[in-house]
Structures are given as structure tokens and as C-alpha cells.
C-alpha atoms as a PDB file:
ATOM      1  CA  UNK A   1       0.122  29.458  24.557  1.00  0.00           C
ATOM      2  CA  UNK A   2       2.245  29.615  27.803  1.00  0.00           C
ATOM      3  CA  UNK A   3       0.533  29.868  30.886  1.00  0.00           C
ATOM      4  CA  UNK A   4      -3.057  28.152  29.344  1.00  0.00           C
ATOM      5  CA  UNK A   5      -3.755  24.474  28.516  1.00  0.00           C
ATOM      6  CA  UNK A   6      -2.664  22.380  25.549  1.00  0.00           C
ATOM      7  CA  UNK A   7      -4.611  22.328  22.371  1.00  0.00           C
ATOM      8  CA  UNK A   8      -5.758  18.943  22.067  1.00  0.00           C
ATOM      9  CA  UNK A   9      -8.390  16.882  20.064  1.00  0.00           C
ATOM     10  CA  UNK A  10     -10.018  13.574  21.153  1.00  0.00           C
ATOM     11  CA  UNK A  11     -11.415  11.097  18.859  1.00  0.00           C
ATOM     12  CA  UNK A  12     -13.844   8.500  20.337  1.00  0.00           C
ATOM     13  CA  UNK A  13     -15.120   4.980  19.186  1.00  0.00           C
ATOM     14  CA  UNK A  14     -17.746   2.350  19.900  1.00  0.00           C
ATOM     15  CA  UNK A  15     -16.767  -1.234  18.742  1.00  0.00           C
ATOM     16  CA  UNK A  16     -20.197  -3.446  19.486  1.00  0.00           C
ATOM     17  CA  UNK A  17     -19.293  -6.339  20.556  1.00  0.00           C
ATOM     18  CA  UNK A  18     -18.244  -9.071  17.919  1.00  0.00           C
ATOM     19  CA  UNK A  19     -17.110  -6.533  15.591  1.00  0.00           C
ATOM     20  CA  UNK A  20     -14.245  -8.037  13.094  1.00  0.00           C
ATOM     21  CA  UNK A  21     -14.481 -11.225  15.606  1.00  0.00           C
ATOM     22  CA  UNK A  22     -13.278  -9.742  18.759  1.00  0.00           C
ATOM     23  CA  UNK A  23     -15.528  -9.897  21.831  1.00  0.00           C
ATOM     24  CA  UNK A  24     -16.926  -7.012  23.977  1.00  0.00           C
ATOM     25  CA  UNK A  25     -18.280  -3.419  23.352  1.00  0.00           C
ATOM     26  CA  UNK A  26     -15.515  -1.747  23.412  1.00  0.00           C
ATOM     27  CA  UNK A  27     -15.467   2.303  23.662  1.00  0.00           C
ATOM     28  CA  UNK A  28     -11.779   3.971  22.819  1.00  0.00           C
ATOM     29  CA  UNK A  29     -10.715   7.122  22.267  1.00  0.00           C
ATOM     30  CA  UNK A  30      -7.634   8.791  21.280  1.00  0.00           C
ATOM     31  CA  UNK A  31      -6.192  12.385  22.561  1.00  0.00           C
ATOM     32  CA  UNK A  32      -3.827  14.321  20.462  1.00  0.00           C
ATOM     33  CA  UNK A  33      -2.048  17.303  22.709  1.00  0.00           C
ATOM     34  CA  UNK A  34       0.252  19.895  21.112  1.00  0.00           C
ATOM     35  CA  UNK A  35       2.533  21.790  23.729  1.00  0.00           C
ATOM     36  CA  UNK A  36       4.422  25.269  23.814  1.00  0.00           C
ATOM     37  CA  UNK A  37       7.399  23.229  22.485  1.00  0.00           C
ATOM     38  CA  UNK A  38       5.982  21.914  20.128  1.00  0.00           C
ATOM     39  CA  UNK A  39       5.429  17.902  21.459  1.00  0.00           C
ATOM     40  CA  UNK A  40       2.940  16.217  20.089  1.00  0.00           C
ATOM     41  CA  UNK A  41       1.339  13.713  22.744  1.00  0.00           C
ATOM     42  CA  UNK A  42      -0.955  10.552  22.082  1.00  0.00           C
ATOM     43  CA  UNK A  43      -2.868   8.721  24.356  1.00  0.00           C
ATOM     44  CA  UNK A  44      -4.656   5.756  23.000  1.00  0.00           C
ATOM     45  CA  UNK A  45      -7.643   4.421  25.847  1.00  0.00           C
ATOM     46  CA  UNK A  46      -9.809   1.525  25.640  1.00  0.00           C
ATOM     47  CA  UNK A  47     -12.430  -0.171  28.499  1.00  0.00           C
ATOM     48  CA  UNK A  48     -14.469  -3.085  27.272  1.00  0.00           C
ATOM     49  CA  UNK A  49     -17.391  -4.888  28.981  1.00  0.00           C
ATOM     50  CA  UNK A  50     -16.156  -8.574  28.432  1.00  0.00           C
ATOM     51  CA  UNK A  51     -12.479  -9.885  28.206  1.00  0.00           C
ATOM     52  CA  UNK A  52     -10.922  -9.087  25.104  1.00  0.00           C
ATOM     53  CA  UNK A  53      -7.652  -8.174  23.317  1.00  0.00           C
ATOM     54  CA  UNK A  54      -6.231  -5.043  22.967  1.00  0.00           C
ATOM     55  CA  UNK A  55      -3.248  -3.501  20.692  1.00  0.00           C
ATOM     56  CA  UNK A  56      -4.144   0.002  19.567  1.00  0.00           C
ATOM     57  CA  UNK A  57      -0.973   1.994  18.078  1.00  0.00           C
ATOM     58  CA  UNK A  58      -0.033   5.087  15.797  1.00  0.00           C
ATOM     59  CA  UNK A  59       1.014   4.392  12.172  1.00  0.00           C
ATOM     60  CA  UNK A  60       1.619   7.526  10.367  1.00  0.00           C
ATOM     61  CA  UNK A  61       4.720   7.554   7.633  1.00  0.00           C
ATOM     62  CA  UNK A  62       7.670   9.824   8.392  1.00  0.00           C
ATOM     63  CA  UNK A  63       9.580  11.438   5.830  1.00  0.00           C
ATOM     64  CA  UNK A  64      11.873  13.812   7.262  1.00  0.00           C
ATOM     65  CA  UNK A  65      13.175  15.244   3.669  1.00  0.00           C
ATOM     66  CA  UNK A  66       9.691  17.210   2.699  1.00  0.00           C
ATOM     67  CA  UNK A  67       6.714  16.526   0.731  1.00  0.00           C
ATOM     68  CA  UNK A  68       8.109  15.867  -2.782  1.00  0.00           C
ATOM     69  CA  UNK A  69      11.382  15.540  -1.983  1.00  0.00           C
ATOM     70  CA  UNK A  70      13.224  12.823  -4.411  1.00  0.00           C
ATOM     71  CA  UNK A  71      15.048  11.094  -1.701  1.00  0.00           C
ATOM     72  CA  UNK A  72      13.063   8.631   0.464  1.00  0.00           C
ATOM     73  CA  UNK A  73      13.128   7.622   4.263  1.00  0.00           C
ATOM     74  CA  UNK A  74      15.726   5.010   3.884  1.00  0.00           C
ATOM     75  CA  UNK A  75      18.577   7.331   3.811  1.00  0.00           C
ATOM     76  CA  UNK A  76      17.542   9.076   7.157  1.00  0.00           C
ATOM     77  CA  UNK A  77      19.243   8.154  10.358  1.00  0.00           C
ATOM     78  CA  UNK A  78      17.081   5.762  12.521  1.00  0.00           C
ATOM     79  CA  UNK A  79      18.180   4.825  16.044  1.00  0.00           C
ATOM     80  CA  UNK A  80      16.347   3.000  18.544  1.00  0.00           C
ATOM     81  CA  UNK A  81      17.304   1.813  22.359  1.00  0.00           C
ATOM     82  CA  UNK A  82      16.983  -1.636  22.182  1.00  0.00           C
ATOM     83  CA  UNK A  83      18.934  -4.387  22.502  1.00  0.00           C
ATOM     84  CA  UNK A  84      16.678  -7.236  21.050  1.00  0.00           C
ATOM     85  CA  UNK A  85      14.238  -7.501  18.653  1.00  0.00           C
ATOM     86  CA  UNK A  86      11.442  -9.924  17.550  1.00  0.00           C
ATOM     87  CA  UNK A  87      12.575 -12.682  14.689  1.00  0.00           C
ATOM     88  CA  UNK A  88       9.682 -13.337  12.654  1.00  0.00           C
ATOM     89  CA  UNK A  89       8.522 -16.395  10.188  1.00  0.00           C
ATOM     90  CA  UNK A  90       6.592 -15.981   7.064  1.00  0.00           C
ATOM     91  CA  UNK A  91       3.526 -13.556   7.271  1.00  0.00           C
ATOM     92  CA  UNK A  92       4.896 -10.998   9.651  1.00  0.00           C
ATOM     93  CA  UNK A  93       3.859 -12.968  13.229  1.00  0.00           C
ATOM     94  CA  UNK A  94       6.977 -13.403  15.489  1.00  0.00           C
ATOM     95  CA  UNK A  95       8.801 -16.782  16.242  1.00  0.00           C
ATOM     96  CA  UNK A  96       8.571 -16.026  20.110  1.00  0.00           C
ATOM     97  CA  UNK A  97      12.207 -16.036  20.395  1.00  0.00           C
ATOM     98  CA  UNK A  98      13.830 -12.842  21.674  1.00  0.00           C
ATOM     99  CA  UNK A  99      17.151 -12.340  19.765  1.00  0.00           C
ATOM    100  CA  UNK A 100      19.887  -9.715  20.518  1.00  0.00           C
ATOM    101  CA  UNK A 101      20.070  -6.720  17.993  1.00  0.00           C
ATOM    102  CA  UNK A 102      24.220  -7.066  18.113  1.00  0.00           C
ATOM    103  CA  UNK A 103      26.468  -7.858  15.211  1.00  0.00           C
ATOM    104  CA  UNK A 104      22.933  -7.996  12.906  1.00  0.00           C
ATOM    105  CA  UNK A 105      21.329  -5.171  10.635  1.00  0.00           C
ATOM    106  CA  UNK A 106      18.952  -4.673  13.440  1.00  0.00           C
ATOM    107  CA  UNK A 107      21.247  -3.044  15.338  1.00  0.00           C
ATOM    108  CA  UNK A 108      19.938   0.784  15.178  1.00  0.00           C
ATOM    109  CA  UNK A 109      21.232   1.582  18.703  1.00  0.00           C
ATOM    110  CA  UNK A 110      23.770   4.216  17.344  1.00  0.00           C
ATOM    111  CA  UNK A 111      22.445   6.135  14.500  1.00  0.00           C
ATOM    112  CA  UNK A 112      22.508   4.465  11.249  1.00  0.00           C
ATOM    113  CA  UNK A 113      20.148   5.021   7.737  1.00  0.00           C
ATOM    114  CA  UNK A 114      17.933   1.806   7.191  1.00  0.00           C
ATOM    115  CA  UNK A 115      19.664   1.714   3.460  1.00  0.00           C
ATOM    116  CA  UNK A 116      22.797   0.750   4.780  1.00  0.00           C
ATOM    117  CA  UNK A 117      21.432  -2.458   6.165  1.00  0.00           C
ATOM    118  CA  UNK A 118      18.412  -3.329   4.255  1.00  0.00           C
ATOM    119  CA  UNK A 119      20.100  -4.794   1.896  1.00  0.00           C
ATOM    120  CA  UNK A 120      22.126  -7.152   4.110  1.00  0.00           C
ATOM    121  CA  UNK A 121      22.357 -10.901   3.361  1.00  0.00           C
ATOM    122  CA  UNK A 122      20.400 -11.736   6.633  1.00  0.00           C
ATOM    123  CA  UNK A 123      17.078 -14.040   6.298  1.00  0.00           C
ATOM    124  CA  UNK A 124      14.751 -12.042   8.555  1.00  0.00           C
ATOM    125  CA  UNK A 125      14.952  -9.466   6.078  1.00  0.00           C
ATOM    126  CA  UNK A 126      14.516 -11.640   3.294  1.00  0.00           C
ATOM    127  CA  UNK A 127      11.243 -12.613   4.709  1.00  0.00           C
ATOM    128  CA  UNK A 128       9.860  -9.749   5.481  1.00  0.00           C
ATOM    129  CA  UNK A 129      10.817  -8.058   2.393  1.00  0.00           C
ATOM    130  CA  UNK A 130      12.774  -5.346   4.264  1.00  0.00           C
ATOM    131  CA  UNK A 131      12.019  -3.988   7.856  1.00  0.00           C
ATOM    132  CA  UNK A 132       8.762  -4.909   9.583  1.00  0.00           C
ATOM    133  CA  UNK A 133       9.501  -5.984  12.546  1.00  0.00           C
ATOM    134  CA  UNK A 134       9.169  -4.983  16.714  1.00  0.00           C
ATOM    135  CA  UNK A 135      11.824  -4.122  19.119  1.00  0.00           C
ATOM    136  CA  UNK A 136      12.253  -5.240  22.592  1.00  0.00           C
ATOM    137  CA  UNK A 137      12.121  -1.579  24.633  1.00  0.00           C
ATOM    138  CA  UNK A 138      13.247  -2.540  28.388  1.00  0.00           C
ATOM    139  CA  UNK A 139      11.317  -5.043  30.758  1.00  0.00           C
ATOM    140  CA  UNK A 140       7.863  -4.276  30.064  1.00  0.00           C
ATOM    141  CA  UNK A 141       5.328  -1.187  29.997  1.00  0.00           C
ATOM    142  CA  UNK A 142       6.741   1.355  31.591  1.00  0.00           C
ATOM    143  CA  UNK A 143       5.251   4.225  34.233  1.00  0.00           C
ATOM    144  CA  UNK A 144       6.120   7.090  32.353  1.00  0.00           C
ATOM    145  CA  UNK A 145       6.934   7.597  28.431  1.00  0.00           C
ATOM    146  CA  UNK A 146      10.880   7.293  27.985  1.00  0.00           C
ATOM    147  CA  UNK A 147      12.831   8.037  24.893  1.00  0.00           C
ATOM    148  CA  UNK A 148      13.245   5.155  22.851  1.00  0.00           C
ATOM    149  CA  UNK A 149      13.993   6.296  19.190  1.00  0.00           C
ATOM    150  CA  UNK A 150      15.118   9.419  16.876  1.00  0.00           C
ATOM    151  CA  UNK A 151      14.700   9.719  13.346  1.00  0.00           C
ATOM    152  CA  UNK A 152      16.737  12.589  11.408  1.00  0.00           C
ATOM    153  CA  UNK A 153      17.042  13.755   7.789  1.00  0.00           C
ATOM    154  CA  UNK A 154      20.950  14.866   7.798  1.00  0.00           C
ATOM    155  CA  UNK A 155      20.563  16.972   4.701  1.00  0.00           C
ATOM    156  CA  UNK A 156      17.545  19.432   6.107  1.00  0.00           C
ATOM    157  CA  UNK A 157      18.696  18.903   9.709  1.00  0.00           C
ATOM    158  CA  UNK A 158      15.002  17.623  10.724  1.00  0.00           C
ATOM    159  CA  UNK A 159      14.684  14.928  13.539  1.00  0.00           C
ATOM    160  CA  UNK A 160      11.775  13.702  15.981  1.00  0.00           C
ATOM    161  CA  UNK A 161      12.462  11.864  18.839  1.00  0.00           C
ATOM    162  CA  UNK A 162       9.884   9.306  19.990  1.00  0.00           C
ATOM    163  CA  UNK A 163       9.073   8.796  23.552  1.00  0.00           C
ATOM    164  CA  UNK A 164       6.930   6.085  24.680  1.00  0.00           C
ATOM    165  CA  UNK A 165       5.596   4.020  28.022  1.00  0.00           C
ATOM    166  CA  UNK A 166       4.794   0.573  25.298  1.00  0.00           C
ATOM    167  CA  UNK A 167       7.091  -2.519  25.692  1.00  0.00           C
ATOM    168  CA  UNK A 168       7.900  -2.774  21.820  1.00  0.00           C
ATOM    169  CA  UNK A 169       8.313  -1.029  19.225  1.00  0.00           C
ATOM    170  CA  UNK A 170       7.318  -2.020  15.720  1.00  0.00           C
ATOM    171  CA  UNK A 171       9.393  -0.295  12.589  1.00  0.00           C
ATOM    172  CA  UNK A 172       8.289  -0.658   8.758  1.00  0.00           C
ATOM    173  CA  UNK A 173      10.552   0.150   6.283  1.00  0.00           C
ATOM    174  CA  UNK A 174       7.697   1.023   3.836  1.00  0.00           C
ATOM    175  CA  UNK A 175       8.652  -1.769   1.914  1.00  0.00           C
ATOM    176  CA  UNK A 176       4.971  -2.798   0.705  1.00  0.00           C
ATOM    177  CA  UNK A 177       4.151   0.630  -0.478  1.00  0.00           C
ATOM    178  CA  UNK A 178       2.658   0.013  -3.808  1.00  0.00           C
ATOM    179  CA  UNK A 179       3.118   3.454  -5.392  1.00  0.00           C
ATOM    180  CA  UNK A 180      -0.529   3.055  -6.721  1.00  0.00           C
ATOM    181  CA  UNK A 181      -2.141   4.935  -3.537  1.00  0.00           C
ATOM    182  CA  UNK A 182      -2.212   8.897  -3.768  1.00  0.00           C
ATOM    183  CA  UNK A 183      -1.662  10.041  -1.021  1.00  0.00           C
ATOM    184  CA  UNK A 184      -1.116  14.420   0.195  1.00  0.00           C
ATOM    185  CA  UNK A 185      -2.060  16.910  -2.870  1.00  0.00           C
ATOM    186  CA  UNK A 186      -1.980  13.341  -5.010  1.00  0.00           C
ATOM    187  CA  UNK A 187       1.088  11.968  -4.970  1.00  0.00           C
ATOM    188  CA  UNK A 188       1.780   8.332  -5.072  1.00  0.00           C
ATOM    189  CA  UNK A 189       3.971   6.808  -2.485  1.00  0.00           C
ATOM    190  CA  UNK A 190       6.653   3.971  -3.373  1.00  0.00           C
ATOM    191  CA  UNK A 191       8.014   1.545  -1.731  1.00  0.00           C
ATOM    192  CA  UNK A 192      10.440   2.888   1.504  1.00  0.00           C
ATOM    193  CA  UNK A 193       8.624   7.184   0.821  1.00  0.00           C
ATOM    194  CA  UNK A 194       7.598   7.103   4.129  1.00  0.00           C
ATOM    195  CA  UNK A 195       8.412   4.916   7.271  1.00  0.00           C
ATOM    196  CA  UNK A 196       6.838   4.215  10.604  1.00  0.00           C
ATOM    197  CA  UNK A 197       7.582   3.566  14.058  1.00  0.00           C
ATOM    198  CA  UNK A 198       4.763   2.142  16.507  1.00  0.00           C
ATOM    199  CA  UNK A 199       4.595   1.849  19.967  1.00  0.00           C
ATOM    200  CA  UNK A 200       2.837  -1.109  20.815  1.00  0.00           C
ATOM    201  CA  UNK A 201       2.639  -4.836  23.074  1.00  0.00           C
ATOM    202  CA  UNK A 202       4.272  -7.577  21.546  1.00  0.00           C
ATOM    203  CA  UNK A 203       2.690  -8.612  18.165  1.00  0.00           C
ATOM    204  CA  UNK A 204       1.128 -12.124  19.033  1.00  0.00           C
ATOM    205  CA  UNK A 205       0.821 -11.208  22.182  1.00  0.00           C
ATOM    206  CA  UNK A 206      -1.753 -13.245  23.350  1.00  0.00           C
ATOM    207  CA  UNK A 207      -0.385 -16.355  21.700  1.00  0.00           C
ATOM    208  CA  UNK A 208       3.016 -15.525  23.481  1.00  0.00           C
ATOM    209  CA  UNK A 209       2.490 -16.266  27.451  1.00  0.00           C
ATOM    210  CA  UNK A 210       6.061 -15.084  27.504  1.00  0.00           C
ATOM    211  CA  UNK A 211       5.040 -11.548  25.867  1.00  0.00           C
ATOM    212  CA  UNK A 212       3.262 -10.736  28.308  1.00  0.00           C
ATOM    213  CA  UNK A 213      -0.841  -9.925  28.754  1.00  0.00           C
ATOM    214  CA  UNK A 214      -2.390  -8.789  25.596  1.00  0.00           C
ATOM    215  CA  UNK A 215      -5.988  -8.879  27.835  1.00  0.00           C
ATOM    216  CA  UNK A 216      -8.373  -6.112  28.740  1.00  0.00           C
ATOM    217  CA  UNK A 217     -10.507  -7.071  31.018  1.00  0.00           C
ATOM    218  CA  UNK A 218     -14.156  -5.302  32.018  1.00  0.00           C
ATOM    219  CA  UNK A 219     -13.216  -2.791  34.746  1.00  0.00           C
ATOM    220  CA  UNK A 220      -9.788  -2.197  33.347  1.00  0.00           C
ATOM    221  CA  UNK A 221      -8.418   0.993  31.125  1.00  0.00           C
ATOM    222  CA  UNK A 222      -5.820  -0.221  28.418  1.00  0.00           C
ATOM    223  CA  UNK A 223      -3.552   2.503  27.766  1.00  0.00           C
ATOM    224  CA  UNK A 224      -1.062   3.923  25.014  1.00  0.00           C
ATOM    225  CA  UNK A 225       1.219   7.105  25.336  1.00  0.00           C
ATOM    226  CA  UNK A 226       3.405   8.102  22.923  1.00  0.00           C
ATOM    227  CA  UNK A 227       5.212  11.821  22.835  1.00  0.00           C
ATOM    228  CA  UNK A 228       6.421  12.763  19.833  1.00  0.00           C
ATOM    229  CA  UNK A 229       9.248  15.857  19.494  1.00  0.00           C
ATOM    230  CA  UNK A 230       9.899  17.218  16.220  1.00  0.00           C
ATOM    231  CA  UNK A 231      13.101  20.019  16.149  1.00  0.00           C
ATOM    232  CA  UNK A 232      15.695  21.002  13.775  1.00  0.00           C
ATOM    233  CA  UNK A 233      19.608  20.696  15.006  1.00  0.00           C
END
């Protein structure tokens, strides 16, 4: 692989314009990249003819232990480089405040397994039934992907770190896993089997003049890149 380009496969999309309610024809496309070291890149596009909004993320479910293995993601160490995160009210859509991660169970800027907080007396994670909620990454998009979170299985010594170039950073516990769903070679997944972490603006975003602009406009090319690093230490 040296020396040549990266394997990589794009997916494209049409949207016609008013489909699901949002305005604009909208053509996206998403480009998967695999390097010689083994990074897996994602770059989300999007250009629309008429002003609309646009939020397009990843959401796969990471399990660090294995297929089939009888522990679940909450006992893998999650950390993530923020400093604030997104309170939210009933329904998942955030409060527009911007609170500070410290002294609270959403503190995940040193390593830590969700199961040692999810069960914390704290009410944003009574009402959201566990983790679902997005993480204040810097000030804003940034130019180039930077590392913003590592998961890691301590018992196989598997980890992925996550760059990204997206203001927040959304992470689900899993917690609404119904266990009813198969899933890979059939297997049902429970609540907290898998969890995921997704780049993305500001959920509410263009409710939330303070979030920023959630707005593509015609002309423009919305962007996502993610790079994702898997490695055992």
C-alpha cells in the first residue's frame, strides 16, 4: 500500500427538495479512506440549491471487547477533551446553556469507564436515561481534524482515538438499545453493547443563535471530517 493512494469508497445521495420537510435538492456524499496505518478517514459533503440545514454525522456502535464478548461498552475507558458540555431538557434537545464538565459525571477529560458515572445521582442523566448528550470541543469548527477523544477496552488492550475538525461532539451510552434488533451474524444488542461518539454542530443548532450557523447556503460545501485510529497498546 505504501507509495500508492488510499483505498477509499464514496457513497453519494440526492435529497429532492422537500424531502422529510427540509428545503433544497440537496446532493451529499460520503468518502471512507483507509491508510497504510491503518486510519480510517470520513468526509461527510453536502451543496444544496436553496438555504437549508445541515448536520450530517457518523453513528456506528463501538465495542472494543469483540463480537460476543459478555462485557459491554460501559466498562471501557472513554475520554474526551472538553471542558463543557450541552445540558439538555426532556426529549434529548439542549437547554442552550453551556455548562462546565468539572466536579460532574461528565467529566471524561482523564480516562474514566462510563459505568463509573452513569449511575450518578445527577438529573441530566436522569433525563436522558444515561449518556446522550454533546460536548463542547474548542471555539468552533476547526481547520484541520484534532484529537478530541479515545476509547479503550483495558482487558484486550484495544483503543481508537477519534480525531475531528466538528465543534461538538455527541456521546450515547447505548442506553435505548432495545435488545430486540439483531444485529452482526444475529445477535441482539442490549442496552449500553455498543456506544457511539459523533462529530457534529451543536444539536439545535439553528434554534441556538449562540451555537453557531447550522445553514448551508446554495454555493456553499458543508463539510464533516472525522479520522478514526484504531491500535492495540
Amino acid at each position: 500500500m505504501s507509495g500508492g493512494p488510499s483505498p477509499c469508497a464514496i457513497l453519494a445521495l440526492l435529497s429532492p427538495d422537500g424531502e422529510e420537510g427540509f428545503p433544497g435538492e440537496v446532493r451529499a456524499r460520503a468518502t471512507f479512506t483507509l491508510d497504510p496505518e491503518g486510519r480510517l478517514g470520513i468526509t461527510y459533503e453536502a451543496a444544496s440549491d436553496r438555504t437549508t440545514t445541515m448536520n450530517l454525522t457518523h453513528h456506528s456502535y463501538w465495542n472494543l471487547a469483540g463480537e460476543g464478548a459478555a462485557r459491554d461498552a460501559r466498562e471501557q475507558e472513554l475520554t474526551i477533551h472538553a471542558d463543557r458540555f450541552l445540558p439538555i431538557r426532556a426529549g434529548g434537545i439542549p437547554t442552550g446553556e453551556f455548562r462546565a464538565v468539572r466536579e460532574t459525571p461528565f467529566d471524561f477529560r482523564t480516562p474514566l469507564a462510563p459505568v463509573s458515572r452513569a449511575d450518578a445521582d445527577d438529573p441530566q442523566l436522569k433525563v436522558a436515561g444515561g449518556y446522550d448528550h454533546c460536548w463542547v470541543l474548542g471555539d468552533g469548527n476547526a481547520q484541520e481534524p484534532r484529537k478530541v477523544a479515545t476509547l479503550r477496552d483495558a482487558h484486550s488492550g484495544r483503543a481508537v482515538d477519534l480525531w475531528s475538525d466538528q465543534p461538538g461532539l455527541q456521546f450515547y451510552g447505548g442506553n435505548f438499545l432495545s435488545g430486540y434488533v439483531p444485529g452482526k451474524y444475529g445477535r441482539v444488542y442490549r442496552a449500553y453493547d455498543g456506544i457511539a461518539l459523533e462529530p457534529q454542530l451543536f444539536p439545535d443548532t439553528p434554534n441556538r443563535p449562540a451555537f453557531g450557523s447550522g445553514l448551508l447556503e446554495p454555493g456553499e460545501t458543508y463539510r464533516n471530517r472525522m479520522i478514526w485510529r484504531f491500535y492495540c497498546d
